[in-house]
N, C-alpha and C. Protein backbone atom coordinates (compact mmCIF):
# COMPACT_ATOMS: atom_id res chain seq x y z
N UNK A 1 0.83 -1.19 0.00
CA UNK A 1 0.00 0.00 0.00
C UNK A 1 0.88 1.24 0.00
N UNK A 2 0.52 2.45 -0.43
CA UNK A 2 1.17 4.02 -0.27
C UNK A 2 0.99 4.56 0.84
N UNK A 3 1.46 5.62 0.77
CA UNK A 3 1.66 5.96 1.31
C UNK A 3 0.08 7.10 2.02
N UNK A 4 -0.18 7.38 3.18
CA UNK A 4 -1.77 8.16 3.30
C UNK A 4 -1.36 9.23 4.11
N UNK A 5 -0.25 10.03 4.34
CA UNK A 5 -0.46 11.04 5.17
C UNK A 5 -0.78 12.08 4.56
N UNK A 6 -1.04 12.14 3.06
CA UNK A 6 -2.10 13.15 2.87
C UNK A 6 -3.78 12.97 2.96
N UNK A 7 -3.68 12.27 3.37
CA UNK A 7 -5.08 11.52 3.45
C UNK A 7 -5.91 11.67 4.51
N UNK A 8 -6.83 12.82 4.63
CA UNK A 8 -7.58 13.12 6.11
C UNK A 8 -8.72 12.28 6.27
N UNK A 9 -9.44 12.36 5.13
CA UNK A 9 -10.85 11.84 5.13
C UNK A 9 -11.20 10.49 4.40
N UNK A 10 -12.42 9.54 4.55
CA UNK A 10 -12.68 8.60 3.35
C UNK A 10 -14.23 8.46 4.04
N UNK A 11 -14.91 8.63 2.73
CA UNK A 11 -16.36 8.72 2.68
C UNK A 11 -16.54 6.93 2.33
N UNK A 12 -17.37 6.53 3.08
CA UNK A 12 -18.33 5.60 2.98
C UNK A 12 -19.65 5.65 2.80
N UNK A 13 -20.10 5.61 1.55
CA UNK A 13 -21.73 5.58 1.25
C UNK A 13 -22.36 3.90 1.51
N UNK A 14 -22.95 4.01 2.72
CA UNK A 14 -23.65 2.50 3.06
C UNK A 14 -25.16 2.57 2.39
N UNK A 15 -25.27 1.99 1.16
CA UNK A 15 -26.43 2.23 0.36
C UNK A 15 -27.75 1.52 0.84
N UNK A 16 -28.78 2.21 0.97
CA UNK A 16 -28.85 3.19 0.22
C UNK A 16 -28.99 5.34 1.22
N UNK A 17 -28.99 4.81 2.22
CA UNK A 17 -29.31 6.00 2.92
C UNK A 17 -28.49 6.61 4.59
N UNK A 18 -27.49 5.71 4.40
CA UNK A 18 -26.17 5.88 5.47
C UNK A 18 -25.01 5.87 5.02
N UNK A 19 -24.50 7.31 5.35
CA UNK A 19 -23.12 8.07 5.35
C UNK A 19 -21.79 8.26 6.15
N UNK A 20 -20.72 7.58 6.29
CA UNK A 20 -19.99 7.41 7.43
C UNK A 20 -18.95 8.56 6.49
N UNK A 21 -18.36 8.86 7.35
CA UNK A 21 -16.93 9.66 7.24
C UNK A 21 -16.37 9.68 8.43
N UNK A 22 -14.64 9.02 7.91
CA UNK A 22 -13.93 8.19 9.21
C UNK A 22 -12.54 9.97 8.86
N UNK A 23 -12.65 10.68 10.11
CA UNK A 23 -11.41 11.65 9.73
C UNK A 23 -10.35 11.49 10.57
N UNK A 24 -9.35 11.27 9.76
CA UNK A 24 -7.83 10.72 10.19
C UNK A 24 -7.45 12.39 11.53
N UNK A 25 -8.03 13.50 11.24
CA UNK A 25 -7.22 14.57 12.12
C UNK A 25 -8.14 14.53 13.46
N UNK A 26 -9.89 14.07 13.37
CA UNK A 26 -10.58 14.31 14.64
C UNK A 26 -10.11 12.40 14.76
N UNK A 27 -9.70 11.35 13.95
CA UNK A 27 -9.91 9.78 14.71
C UNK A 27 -11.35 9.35 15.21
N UNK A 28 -12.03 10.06 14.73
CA UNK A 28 -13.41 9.29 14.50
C UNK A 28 -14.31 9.23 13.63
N UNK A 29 -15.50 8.57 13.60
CA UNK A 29 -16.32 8.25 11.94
C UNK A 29 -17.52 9.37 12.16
N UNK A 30 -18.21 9.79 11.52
CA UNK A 30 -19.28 10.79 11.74
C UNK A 30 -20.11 10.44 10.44
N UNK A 31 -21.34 9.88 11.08
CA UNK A 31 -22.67 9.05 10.58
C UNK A 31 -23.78 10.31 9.92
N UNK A 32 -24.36 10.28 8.63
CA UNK A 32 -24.94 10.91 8.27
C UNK A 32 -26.33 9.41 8.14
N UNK A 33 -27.39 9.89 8.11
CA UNK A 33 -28.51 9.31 7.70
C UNK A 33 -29.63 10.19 6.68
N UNK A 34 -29.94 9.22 5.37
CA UNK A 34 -30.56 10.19 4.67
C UNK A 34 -31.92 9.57 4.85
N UNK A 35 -33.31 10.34 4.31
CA UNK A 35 -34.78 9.18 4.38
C UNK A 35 -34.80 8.71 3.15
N UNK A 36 -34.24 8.96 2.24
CA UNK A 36 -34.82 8.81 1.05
C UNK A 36 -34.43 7.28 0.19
N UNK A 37 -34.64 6.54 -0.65
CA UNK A 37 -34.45 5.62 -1.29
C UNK A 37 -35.07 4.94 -2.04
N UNK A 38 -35.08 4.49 -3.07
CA UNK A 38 -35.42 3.67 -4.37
C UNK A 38 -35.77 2.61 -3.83
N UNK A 39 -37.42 1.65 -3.25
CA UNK A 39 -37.68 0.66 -2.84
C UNK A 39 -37.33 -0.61 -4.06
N UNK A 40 -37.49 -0.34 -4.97
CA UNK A 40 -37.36 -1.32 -5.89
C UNK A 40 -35.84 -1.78 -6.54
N UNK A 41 -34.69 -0.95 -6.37
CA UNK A 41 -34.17 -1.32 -6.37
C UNK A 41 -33.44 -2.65 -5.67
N UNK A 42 -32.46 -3.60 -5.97
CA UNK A 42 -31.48 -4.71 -5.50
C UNK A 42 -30.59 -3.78 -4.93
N UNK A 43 -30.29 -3.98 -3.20
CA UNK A 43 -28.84 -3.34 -3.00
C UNK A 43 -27.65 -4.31 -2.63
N UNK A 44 -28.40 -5.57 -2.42
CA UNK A 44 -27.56 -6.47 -1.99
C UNK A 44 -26.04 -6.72 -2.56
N UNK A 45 -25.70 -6.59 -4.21
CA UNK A 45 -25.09 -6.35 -4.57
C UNK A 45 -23.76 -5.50 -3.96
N UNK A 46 -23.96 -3.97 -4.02
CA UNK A 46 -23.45 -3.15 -3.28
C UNK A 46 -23.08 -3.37 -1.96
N UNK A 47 -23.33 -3.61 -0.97
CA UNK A 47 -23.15 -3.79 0.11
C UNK A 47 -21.45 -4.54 0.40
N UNK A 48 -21.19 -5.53 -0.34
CA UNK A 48 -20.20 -6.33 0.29
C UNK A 48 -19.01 -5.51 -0.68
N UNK A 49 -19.31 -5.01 -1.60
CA UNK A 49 -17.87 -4.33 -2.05
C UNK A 49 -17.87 -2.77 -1.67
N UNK A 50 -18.50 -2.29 -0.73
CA UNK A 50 -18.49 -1.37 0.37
C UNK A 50 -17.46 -1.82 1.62
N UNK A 51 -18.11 -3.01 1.95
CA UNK A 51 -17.47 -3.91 3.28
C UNK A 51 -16.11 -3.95 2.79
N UNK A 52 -15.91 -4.34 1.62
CA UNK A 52 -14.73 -5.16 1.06
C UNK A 52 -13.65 -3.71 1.22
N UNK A 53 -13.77 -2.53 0.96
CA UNK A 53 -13.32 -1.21 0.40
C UNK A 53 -12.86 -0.40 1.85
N UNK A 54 -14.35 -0.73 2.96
CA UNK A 54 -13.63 -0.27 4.48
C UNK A 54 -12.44 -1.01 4.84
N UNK A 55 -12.96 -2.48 4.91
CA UNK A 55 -11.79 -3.08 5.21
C UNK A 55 -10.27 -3.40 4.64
N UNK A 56 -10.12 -2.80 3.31
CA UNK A 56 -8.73 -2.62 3.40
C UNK A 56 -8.35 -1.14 3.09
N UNK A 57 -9.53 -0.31 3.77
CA UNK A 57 -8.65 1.25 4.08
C UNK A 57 -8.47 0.75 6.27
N UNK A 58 -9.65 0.35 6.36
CA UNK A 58 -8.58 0.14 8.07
C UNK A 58 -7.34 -0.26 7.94
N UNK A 59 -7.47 -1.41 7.38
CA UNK A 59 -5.86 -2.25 7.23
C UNK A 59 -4.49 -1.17 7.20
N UNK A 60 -4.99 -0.39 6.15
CA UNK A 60 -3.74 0.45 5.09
C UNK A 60 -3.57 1.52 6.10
N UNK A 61 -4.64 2.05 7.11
CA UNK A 61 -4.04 2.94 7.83
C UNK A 61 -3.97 2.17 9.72
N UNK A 62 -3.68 1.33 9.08
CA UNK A 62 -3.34 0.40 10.87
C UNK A 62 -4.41 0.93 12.12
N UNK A 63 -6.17 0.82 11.65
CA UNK A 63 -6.64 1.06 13.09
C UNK A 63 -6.87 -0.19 13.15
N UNK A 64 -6.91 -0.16 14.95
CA UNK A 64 -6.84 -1.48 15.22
C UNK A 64 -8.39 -1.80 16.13
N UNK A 65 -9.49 -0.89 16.24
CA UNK A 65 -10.61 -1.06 16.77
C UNK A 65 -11.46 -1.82 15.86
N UNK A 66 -11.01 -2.17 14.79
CA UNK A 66 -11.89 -2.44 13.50
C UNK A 66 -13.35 -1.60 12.90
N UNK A 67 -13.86 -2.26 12.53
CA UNK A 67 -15.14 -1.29 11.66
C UNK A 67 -16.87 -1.39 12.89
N UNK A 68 -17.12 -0.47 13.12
CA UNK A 68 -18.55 -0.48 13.99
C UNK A 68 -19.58 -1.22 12.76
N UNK A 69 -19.11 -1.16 11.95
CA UNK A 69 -20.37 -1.33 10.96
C UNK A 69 -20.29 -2.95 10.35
N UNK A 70 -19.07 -3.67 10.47
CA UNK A 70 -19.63 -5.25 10.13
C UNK A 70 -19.43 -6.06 11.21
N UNK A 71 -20.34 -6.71 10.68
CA UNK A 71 -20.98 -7.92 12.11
C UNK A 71 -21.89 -9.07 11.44
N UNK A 72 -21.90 -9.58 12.04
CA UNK A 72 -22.46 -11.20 11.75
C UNK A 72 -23.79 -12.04 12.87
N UNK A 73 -24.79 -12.55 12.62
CA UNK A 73 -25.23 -13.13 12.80
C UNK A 73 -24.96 -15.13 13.52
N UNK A 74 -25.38 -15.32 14.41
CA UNK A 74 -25.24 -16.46 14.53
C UNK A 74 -26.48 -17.46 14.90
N UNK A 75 -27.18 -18.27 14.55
CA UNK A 75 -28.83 -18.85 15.17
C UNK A 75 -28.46 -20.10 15.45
């Protein structure tokens, strides 16, 4: 990976209507929520190459709390 110390911010759009922004100068994520969304659309798609995209910007900038946002199920 390169180098990121120019790198303050990285927007996460969790589709279809949640907004994370993780900022490297405050070290925390700040959650936007929108109402709006396309019922008919498929988002399932989207979702895991979102997941896929957080998890190797944590990696690349070594936090080590991991992501609030994936989690798993167990029954």
């Amino acid at each position: 990976m390169g180098s990121y110390d120019g790198l303050d911010s990285i927007w996460v759009l969790w589709v279809p209507e949640h907004l994370s922004v993780w900022s490297k100068r405050l070290d925390r994520w700040t959650d936007m929520i929108f109402a709006a969304a396309n019922q008919d659309e498929d988002l399932e798609p989207y979702l895991s190459v979102l997941q896929d995209a957080e998890a190797v910007f944590l990696e690349a900038i070594d936090y080590p709390k991991g992501s609030p946002y994936y989690f798993g199920f167990n029954a």
